[in-house]
N, C-alpha and C. Protein backbone atom coordinates (compact mmCIF):
# COMPACT_ATOMS: atom_id res chain seq x y z
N UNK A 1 0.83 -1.19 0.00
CA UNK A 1 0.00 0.00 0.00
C UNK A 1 0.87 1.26 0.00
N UNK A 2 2.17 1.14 0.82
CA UNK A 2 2.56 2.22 0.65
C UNK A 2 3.41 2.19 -0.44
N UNK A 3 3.76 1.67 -1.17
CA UNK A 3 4.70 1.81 -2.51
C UNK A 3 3.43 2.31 -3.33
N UNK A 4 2.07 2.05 -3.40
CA UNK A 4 0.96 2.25 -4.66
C UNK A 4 0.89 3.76 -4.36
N UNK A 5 0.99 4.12 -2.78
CA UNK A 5 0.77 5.51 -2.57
C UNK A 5 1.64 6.55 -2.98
N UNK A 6 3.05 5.96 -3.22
CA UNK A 6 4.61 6.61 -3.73
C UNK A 6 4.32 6.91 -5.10
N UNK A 7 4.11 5.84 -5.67
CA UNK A 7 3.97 5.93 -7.02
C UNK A 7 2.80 6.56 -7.65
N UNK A 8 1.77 6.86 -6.59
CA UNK A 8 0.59 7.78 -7.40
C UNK A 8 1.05 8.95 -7.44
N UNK A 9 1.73 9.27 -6.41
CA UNK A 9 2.07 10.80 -6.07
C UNK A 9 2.80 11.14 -6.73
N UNK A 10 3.98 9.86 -6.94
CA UNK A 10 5.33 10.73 -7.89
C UNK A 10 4.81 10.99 -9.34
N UNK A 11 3.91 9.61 -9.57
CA UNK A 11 3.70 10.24 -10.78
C UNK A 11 2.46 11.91 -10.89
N UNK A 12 1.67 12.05 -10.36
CA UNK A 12 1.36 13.30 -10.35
C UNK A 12 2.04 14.46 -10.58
N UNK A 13 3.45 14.01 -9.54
CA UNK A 13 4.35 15.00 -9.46
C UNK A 13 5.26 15.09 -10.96
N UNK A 14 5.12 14.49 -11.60
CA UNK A 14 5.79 13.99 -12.93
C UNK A 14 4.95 15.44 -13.84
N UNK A 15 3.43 14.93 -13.42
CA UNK A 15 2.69 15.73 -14.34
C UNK A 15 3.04 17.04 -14.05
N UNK A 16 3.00 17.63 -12.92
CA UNK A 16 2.84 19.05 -12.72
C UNK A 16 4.33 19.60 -13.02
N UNK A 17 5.38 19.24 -13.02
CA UNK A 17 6.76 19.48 -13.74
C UNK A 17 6.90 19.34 -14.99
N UNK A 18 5.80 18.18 -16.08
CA UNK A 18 6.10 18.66 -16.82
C UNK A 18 4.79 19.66 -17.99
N UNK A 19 3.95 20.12 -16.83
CA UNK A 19 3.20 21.36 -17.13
C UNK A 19 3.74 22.87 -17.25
N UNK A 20 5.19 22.66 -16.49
CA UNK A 20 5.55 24.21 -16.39
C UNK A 20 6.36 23.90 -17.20
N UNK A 21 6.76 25.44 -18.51
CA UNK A 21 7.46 25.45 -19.34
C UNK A 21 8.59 26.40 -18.93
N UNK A 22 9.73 26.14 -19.61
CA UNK A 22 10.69 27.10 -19.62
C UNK A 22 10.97 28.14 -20.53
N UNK A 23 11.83 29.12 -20.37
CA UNK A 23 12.09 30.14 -21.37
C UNK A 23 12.24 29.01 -22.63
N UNK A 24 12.55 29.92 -23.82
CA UNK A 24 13.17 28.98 -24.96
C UNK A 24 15.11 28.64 -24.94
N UNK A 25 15.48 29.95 -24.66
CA UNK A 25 16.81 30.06 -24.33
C UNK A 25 17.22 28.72 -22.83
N UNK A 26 16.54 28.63 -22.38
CA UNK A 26 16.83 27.28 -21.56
C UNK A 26 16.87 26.02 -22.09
N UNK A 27 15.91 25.81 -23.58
CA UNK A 27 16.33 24.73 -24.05
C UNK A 27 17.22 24.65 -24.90
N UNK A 28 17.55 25.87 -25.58
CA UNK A 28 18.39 26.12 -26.61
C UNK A 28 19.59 27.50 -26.35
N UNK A 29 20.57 27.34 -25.79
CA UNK A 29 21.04 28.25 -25.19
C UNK A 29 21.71 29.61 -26.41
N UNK A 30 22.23 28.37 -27.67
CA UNK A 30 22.82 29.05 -28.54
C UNK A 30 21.59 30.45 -29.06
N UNK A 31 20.72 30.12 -28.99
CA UNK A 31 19.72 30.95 -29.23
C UNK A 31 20.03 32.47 -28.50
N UNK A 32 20.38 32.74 -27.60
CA UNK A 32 20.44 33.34 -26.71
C UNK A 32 22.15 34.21 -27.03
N UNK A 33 22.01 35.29 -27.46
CA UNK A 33 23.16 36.26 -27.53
C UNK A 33 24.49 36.60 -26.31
N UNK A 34 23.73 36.12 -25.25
CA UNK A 34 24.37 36.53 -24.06
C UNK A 34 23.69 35.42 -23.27
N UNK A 35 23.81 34.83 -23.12
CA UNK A 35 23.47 33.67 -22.24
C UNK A 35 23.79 33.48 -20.88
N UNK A 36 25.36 34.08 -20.63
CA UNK A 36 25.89 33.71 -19.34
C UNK A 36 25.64 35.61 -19.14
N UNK A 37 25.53 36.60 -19.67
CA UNK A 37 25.39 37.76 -18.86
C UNK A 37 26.56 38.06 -18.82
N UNK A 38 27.39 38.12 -20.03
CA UNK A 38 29.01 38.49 -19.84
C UNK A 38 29.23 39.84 -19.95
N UNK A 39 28.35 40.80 -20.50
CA UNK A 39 28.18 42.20 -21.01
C UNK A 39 27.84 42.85 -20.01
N UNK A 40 27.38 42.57 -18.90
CA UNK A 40 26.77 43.32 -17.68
C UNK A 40 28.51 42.93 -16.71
N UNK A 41 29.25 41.71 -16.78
CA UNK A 41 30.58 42.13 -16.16
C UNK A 41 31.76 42.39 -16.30
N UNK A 42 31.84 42.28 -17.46
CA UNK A 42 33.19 43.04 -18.17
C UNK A 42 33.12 43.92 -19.17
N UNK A 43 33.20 45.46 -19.35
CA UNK A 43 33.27 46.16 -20.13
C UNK A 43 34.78 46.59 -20.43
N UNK A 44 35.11 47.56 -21.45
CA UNK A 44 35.94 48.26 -21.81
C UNK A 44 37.31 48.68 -20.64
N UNK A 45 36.46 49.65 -20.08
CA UNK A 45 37.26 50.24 -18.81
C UNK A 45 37.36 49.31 -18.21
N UNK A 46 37.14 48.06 -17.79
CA UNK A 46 37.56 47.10 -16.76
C UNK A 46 39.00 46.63 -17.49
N UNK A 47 38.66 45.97 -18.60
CA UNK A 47 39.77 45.52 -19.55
C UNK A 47 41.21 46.48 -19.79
N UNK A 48 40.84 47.47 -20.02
CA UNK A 48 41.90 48.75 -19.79
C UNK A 48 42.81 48.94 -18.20
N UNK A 49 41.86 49.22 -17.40
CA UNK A 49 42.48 49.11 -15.98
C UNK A 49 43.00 47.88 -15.39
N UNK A 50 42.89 47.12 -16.69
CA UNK A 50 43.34 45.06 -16.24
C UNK A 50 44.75 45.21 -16.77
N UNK A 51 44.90 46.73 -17.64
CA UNK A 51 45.90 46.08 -18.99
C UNK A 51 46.38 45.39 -19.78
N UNK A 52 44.96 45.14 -20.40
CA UNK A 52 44.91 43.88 -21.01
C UNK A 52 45.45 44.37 -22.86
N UNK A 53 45.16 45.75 -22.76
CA UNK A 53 45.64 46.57 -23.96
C UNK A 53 47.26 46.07 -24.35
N UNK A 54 47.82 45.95 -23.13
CA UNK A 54 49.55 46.21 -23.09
C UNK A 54 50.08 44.60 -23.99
N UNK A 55 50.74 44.84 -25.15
CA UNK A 55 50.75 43.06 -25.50
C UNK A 55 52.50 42.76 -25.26
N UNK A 56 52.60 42.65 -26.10
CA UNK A 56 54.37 42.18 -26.42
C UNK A 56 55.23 43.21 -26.80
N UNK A 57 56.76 43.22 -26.98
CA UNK A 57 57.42 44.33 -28.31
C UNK A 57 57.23 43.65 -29.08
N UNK A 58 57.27 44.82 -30.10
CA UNK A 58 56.68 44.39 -31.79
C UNK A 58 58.01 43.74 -32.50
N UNK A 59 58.88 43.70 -31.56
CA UNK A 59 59.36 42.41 -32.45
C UNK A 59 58.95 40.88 -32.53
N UNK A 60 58.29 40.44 -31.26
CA UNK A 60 58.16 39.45 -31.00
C UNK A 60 56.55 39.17 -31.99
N UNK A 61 56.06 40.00 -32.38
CA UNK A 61 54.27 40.18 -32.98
C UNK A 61 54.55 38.99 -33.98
N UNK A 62 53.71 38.25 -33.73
CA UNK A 62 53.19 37.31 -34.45
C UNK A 62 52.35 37.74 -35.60
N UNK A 63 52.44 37.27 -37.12
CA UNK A 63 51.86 37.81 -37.79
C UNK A 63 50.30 38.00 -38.22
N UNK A 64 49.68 36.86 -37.08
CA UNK A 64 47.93 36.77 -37.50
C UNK A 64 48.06 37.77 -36.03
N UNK A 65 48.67 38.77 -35.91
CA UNK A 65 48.04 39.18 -34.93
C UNK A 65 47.53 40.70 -35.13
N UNK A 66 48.37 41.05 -36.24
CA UNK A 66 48.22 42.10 -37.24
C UNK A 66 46.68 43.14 -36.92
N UNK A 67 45.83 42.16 -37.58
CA UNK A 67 44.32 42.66 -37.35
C UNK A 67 44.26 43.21 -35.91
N UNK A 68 44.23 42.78 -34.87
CA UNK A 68 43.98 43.02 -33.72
C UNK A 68 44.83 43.91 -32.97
N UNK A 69 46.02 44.69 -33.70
CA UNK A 69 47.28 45.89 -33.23
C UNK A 69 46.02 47.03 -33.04
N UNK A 70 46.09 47.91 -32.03
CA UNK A 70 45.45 49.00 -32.35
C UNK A 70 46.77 50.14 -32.81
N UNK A 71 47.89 49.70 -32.15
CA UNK A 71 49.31 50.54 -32.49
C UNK A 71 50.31 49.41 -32.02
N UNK A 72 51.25 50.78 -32.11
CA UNK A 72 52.27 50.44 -31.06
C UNK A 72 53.05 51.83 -30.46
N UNK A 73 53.63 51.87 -29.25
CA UNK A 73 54.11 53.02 -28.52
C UNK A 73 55.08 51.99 -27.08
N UNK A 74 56.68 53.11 -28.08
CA UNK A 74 58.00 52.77 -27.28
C UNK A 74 58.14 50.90 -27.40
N UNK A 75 57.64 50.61 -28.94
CA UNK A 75 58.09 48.82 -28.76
C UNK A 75 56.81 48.31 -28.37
N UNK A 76 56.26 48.62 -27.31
CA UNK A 76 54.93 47.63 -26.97
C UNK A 76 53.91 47.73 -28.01
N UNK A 77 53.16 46.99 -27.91
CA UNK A 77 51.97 46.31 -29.17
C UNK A 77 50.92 47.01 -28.14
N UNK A 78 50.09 47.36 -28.49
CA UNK A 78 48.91 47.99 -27.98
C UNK A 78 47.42 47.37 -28.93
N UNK A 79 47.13 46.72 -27.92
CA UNK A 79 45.92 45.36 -28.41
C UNK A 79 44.35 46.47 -29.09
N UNK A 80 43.49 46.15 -29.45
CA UNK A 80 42.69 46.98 -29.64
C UNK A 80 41.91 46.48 -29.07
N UNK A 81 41.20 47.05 -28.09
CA UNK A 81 40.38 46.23 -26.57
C UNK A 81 38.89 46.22 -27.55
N UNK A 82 38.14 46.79 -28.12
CA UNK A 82 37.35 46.98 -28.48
C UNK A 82 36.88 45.65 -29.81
N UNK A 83 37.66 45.28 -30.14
CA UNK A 83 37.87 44.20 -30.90
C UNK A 83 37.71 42.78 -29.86
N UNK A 84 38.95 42.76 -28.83
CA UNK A 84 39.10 42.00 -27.97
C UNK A 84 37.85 41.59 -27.37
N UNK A 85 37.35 43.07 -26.51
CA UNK A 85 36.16 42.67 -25.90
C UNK A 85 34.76 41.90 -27.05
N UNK A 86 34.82 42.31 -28.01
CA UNK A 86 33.50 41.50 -28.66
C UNK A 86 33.88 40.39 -29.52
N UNK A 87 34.95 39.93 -29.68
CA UNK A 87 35.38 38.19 -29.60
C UNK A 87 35.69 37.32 -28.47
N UNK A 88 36.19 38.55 -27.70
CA UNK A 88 35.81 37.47 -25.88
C UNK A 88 34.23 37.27 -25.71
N UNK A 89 33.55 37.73 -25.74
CA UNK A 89 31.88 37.54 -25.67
C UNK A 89 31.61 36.11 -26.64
N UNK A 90 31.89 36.06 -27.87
CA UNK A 90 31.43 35.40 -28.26
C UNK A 90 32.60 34.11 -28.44
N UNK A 91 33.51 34.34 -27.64
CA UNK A 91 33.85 32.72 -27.44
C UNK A 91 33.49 31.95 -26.32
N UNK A 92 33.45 33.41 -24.95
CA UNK A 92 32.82 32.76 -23.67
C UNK A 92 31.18 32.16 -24.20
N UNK A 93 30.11 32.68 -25.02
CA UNK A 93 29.03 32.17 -25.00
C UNK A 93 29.04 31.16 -26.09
């Protein structure tokens, strides 16, 4: 009797879980532009005050790295954060 009573309930409970729906982005995350909320914690000025701008001397510059120089000043490579920041977004999501 008490296992018939387990099993009525759980299954009830079966039903009412699967009555409630979720967002769509919960079943399909790629759907979702920002998924993890990466844009609300790292902006620009964070990345700058990280010095994340500051790269290598330009002798050492690798040549696919070209695209992504914003300069250079006194030898150092100076990254172009603005670039950086919106291919970090879309590799974290």
């Amino acid at each position: 009797l008490f296992l018939r009573k387990n099993l009525i309930t759980s299954g009830s409970e079966k039903n009412k879980q699967n009555n409630y729906s979720h967002p769509s982005y919960f079943e399909n995350p790629l759907s979702c532009p920002d998924y993890f909320g990466l844009k609300n914690l790292v902006n620009l000025t964070d990345l700058f005050q990280a010095r994340v701008h500051l790269g290598h001397r330009s002798a050492l510059r690798n040549e696919y790295m070209k695209p992504y120089i914003y300069g250079c000043r006194q030898g150092v490579d100076i990254i172009d954060l603005q670039q950086t920041c919106s291919l970090m977004f879309d590799a974290l999501n």
